[in-house]
Protein backbone atom coordinates (compact mmCIF):
# COMPACT_ATOMS: atom_id res chain seq x y z
CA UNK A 1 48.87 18.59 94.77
CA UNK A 2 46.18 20.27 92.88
CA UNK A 3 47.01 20.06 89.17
CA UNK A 4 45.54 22.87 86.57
CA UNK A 5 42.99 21.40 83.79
CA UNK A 6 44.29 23.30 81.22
CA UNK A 7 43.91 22.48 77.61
CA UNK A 8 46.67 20.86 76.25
CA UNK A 9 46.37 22.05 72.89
CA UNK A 10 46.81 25.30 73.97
CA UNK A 11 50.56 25.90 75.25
CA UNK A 12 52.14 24.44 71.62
CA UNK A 13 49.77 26.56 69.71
CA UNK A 14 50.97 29.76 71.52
CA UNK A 15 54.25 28.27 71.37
CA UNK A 16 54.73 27.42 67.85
CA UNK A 17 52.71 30.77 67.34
CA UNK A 18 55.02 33.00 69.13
CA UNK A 19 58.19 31.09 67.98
CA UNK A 20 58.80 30.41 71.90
CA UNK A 21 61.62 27.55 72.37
CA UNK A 22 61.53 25.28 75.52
CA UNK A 23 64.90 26.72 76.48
CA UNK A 24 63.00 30.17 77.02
CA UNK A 25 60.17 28.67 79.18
CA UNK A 26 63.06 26.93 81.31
CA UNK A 27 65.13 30.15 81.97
CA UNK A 28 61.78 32.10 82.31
CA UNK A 29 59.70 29.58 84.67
CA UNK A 30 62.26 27.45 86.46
CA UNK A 31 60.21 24.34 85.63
CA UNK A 32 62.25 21.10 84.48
CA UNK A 33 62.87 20.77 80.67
CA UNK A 34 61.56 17.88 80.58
CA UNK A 35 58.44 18.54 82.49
CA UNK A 36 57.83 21.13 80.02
CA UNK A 37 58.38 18.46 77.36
CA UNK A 38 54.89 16.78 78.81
CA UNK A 39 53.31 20.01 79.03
CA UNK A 40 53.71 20.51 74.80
CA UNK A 41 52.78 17.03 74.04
CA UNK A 42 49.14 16.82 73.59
CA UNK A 43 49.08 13.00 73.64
CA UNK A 44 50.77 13.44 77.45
CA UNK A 45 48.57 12.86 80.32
CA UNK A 46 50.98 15.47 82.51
CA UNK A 47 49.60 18.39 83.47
CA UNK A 48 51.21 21.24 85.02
CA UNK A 49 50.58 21.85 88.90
CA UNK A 50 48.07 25.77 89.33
CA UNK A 51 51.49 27.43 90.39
CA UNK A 52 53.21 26.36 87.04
CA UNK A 53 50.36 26.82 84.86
CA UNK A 54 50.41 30.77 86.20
CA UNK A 55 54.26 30.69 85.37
CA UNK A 56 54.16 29.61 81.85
CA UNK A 57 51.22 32.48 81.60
CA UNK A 58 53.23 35.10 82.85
CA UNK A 59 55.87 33.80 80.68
CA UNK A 60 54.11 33.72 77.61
CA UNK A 61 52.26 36.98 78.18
CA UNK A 62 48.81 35.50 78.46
CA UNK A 63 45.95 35.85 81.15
CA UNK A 64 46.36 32.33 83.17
CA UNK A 65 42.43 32.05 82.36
CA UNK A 66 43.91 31.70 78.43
CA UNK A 67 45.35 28.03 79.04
CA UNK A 68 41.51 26.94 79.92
CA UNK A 69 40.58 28.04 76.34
CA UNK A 70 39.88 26.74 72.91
CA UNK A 71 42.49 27.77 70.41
CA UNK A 72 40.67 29.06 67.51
CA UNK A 73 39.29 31.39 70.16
CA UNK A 74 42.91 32.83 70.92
CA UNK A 75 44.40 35.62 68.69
CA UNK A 76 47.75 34.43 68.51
CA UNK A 77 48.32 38.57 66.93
CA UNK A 78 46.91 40.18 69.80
CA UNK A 79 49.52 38.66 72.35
CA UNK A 80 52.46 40.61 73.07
CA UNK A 81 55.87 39.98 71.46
CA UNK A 82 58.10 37.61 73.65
CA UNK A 83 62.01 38.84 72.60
CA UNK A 84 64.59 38.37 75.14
CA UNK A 85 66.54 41.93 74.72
CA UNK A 86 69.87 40.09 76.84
CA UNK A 87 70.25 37.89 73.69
CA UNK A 88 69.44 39.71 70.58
CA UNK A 89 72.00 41.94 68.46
CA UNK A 90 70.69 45.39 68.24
CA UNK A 91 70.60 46.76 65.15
CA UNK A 92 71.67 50.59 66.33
CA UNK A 93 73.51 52.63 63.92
CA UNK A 94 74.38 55.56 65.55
CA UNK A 95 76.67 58.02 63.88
CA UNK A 96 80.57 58.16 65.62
CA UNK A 97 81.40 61.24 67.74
CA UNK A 98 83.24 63.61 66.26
CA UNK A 99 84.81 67.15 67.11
CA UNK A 100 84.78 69.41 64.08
CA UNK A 101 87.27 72.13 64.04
CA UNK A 102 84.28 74.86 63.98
CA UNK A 103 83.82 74.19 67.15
CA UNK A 104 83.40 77.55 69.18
CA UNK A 105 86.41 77.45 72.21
CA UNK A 106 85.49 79.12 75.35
CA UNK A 107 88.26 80.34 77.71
CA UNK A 108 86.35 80.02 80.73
CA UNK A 109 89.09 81.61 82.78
CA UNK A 110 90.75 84.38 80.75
CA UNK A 111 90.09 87.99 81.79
């Protein structure tokens, strides 16, 4: 199994930067929580496998060539929002219908 030599500093900073919860990189990548776990500790000797490192880069948003680099050369601003649209209340406030008695009424039918 050929494992990806990412740095391991770099998943928790975009992580923590992005406000990204393990929960989301389980339901996004399909990759045990506890697994992940490993992946966010920088002490951990785990490393993901090449076909999870591309998953938590899709995931997150970022070129898989990002987990290879150094973190103060990522710009946590320039990555794209990660909001999961299923889960979050939208804040619409659209004005009721309503039928106003000016109103023009067509008979459609009458001769």
């Amino acid at each position: 199994m050929d494992y990806a030599l990412i740095n391991k500093e770099v998943l928790p900073f975009i992580c923590t930067g992005k406000k990204v919860s393990i929960d989301y990189l389980y339901n996004c990548t399909k990759i045990q929580k506890t697994k992940i776990e490993k992946f966010l500790d920088v002490t951990d000797t785990t490393l993901p496998t090449i076909l999870q490192a591309k998953k938590l880069a899709k995931c997150l948003r970022i070129p898989f060539v990002g987990l290879y680099m150094n973190t103060e050369d990522i710009n946590i601003k320039s990555i794209p929002r990660i909001k999961n649209y299923r889960t979050s209340a939208l804040s619409l406030s659209l004005p009721a219908p309503s039928i106003s008695s000016s109103t023009p009424k067509y008979r459609w039918l009458s001769p």
